[in-house]
C-alpha atoms as a PDB file:
ATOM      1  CA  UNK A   1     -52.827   8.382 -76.895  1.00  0.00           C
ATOM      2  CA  UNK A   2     -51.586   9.922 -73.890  1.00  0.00           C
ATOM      3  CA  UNK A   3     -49.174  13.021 -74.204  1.00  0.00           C
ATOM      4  CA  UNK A   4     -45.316  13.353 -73.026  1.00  0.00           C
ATOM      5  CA  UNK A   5     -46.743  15.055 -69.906  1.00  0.00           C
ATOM      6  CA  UNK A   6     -49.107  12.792 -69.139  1.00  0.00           C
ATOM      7  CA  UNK A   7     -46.648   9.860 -69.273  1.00  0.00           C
ATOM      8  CA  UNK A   8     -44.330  11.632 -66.921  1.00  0.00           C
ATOM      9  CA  UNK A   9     -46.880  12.087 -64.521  1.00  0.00           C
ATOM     10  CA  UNK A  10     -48.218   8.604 -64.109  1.00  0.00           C
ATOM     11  CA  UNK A  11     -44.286   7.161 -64.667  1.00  0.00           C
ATOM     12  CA  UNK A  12     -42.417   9.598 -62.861  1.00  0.00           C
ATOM     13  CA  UNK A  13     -45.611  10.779 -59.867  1.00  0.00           C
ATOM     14  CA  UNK A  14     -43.082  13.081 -57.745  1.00  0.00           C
ATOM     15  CA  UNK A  15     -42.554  14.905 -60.932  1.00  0.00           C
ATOM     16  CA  UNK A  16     -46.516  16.227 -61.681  1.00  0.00           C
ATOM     17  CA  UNK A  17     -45.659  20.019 -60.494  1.00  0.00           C
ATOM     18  CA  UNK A  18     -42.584  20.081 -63.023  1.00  0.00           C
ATOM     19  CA  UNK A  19     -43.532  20.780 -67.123  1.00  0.00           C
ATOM     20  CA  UNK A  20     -41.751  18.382 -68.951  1.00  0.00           C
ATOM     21  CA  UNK A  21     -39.668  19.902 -71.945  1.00  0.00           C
ATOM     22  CA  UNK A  22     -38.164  16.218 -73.690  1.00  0.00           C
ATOM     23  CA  UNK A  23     -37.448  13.105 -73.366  1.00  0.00           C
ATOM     24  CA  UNK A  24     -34.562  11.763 -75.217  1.00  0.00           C
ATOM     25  CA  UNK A  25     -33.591   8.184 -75.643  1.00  0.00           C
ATOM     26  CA  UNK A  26     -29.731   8.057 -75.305  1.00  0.00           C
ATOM     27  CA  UNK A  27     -28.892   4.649 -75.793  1.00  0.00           C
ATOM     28  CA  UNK A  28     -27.660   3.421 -71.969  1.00  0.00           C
ATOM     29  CA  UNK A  29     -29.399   6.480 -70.626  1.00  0.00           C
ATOM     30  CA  UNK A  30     -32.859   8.175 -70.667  1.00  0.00           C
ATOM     31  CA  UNK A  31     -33.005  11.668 -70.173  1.00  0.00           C
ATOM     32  CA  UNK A  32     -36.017  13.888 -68.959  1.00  0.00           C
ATOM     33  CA  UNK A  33     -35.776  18.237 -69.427  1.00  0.00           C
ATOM     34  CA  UNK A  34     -38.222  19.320 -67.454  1.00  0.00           C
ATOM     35  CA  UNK A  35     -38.730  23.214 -65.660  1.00  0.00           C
ATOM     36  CA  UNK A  36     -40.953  24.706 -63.484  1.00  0.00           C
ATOM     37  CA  UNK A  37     -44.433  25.671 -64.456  1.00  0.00           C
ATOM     38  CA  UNK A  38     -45.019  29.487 -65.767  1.00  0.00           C
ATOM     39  CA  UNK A  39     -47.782  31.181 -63.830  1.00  0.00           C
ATOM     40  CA  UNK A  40     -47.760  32.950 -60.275  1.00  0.00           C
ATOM     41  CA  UNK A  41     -46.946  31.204 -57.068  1.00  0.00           C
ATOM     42  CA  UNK A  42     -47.276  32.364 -53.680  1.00  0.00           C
ATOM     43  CA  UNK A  43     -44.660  33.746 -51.050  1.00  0.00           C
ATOM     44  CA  UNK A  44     -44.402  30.973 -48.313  1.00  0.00           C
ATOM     45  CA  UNK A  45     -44.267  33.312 -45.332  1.00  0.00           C
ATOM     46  CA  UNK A  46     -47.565  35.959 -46.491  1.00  0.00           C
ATOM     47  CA  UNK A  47     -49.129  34.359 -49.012  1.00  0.00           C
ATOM     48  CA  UNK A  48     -48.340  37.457 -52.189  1.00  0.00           C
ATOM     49  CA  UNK A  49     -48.722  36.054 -55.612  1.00  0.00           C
ATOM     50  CA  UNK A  50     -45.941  36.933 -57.818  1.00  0.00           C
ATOM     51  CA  UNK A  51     -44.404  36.428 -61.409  1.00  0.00           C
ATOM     52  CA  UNK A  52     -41.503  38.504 -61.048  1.00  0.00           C
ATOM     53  CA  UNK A  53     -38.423  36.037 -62.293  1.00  0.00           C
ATOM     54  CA  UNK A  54     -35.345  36.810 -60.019  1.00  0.00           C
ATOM     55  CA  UNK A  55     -33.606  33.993 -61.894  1.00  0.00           C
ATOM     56  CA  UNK A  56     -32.962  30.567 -63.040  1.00  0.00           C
ATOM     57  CA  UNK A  57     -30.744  27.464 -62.331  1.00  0.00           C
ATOM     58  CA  UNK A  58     -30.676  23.951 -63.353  1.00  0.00           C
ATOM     59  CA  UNK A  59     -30.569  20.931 -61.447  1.00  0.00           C
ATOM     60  CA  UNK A  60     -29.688  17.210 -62.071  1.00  0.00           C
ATOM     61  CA  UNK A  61     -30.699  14.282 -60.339  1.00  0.00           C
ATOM     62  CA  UNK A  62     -30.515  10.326 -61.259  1.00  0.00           C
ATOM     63  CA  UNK A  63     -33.889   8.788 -61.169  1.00  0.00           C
ATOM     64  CA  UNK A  64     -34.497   4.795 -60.336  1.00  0.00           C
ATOM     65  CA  UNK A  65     -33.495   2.918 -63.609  1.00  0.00           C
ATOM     66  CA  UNK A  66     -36.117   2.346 -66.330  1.00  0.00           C
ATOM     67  CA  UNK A  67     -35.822  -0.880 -68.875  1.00  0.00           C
ATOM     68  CA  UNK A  68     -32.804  -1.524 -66.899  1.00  0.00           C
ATOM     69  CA  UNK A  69     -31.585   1.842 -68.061  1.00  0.00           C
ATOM     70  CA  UNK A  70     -30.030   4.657 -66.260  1.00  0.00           C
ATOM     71  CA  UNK A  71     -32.585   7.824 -66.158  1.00  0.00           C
ATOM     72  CA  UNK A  72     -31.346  11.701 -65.189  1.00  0.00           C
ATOM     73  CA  UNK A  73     -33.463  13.993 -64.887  1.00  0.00           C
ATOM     74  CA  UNK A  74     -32.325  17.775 -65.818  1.00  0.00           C
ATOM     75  CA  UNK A  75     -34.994  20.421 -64.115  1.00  0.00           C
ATOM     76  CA  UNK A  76     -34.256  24.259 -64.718  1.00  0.00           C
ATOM     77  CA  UNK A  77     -35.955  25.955 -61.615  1.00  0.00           C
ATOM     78  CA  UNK A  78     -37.388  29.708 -61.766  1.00  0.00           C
ATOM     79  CA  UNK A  79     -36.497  31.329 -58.837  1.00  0.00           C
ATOM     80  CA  UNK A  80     -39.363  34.019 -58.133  1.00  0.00           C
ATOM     81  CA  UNK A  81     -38.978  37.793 -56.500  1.00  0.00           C
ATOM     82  CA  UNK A  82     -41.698  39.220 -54.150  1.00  0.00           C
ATOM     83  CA  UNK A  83     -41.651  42.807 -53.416  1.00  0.00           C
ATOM     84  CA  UNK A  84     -40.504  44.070 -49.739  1.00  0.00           C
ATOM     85  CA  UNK A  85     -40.451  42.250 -47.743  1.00  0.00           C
ATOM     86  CA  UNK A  86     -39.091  42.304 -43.740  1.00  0.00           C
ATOM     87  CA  UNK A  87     -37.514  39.129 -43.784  1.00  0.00           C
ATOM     88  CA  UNK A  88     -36.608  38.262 -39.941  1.00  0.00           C
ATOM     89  CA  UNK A  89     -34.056  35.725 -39.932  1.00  0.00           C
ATOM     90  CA  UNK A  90     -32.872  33.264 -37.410  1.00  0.00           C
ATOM     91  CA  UNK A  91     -29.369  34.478 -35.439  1.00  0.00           C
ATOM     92  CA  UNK A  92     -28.135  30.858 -35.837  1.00  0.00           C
ATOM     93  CA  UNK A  93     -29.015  30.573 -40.000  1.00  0.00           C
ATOM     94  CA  UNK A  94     -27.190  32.526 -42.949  1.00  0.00           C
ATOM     95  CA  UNK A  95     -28.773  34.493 -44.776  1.00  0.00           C
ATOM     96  CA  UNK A  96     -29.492  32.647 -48.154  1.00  0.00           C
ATOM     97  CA  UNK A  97     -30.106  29.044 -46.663  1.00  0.00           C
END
């Protein structure tokens, strides 16, 4: 039998990089909990693995129905902290974007 996870994955495919928490039947609705996997990750720009947390936030998005059923999707995202870094940004972009 295959687990929660695995479901997901083949089900929901754009959702493989995301751990999935629960799944709870709520009558007219389906709803997924999923986060972000634990574990390093890389900085985009050099490459340096961290683990350092700087926070989290949650995010909600409506999936395509299933069984004719609405399904949301509720993902809390780690947001990760490198060390120093020179960040050189564009004059035309705020900082933050």
């Amino acid at each position: 039998m295959a687990t929660a996870n695995e479901l997901v994955q083949t089900v929901f495919a754009g959702l493989s990089p995301l751990v999935v928490e629960d799944v709870t039947d709520e009558g007219e609705q389906i709803r997924v909990h999923a986060r972000t996997p634990n574990g390093y990750a890389a900085c985009p720009d050099c490459g340096t693995e961290t683990t350092r947390v700087h926070g989290y936030h949650q995010r909600t998005v409506t999936d395509v129905p299933l069984d004719a059923r609405r399904v949301l999707i509720v993902v809390r995202i780690r947001r990760l902290l490198w060390g120093v870094h020179e960040w050189s940004w564009p004059a035309d972009e705020p900082r933050g974007s």
